[in-house]
Protein backbone atom coordinates (compact mmCIF):
# COMPACT_ATOMS: atom_id res chain seq x y z
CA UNK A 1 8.56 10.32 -6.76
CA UNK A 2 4.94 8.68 -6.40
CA UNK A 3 5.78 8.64 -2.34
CA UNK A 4 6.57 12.16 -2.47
CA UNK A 5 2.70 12.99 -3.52
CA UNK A 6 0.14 15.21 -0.88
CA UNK A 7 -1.56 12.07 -1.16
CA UNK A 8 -2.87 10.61 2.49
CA UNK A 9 -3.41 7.38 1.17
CA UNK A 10 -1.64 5.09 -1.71
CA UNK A 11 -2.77 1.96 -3.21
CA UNK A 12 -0.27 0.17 -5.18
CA UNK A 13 1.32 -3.67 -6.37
CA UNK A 14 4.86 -2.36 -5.79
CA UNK A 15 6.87 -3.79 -2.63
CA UNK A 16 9.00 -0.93 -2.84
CA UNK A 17 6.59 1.75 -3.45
CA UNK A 18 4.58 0.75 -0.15
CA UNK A 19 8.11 0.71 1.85
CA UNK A 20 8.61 4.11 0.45
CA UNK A 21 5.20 5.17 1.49
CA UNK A 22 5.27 3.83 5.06
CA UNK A 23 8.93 6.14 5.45
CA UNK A 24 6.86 8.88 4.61
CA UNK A 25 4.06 8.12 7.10
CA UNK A 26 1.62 7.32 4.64
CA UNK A 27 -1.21 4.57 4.72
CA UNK A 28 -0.59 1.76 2.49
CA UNK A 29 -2.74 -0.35 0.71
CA UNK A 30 -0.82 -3.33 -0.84
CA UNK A 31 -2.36 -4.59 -3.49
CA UNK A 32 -1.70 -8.65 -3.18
CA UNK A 33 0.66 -10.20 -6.41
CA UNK A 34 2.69 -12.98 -6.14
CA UNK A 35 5.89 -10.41 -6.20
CA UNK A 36 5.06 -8.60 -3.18
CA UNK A 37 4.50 -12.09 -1.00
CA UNK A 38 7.14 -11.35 0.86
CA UNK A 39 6.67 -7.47 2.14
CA UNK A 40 5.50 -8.13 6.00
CA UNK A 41 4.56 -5.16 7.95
CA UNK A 42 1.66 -4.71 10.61
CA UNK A 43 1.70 -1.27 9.28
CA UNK A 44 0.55 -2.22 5.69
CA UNK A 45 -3.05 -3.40 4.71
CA UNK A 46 -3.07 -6.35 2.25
CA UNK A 47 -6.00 -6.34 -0.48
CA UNK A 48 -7.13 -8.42 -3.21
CA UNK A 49 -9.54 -6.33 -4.90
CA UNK A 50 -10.59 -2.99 -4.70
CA UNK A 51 -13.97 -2.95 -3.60
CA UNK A 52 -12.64 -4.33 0.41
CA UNK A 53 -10.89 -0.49 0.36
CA UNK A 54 -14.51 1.05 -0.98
CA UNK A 55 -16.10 -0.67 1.95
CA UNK A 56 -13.50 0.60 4.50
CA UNK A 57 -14.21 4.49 4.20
């Protein structure tokens, strides 16, 4: 399972790949699609391309 990685931080499209990741205490990265408009968590960091997460490290 992708969540299961030794992976610190995931990037993905998938609503229930970043729920998955946030039970395993993982940062999330959600990847903003019209079918994950409704995932709402203060823990998860929205993006619409992925230069905003190159500028962030």
């Amino acid at each position: 399972m992708k969540a299961d990685l030794d992976y610190d931080v995931f990037i993905d499209d998938s609503p229930l790949n970043a729920i998955k990741f946030l039970k395993n205490n993982k940062n999330v990265f959600l990847y903003t699609q019209p079918w994950n408009q409704h995932i709402k968590n203060k823990n998860i960091k929205r993006i619409s391309k992925l230069s905003v997460v190159e500028k962030l490290q």
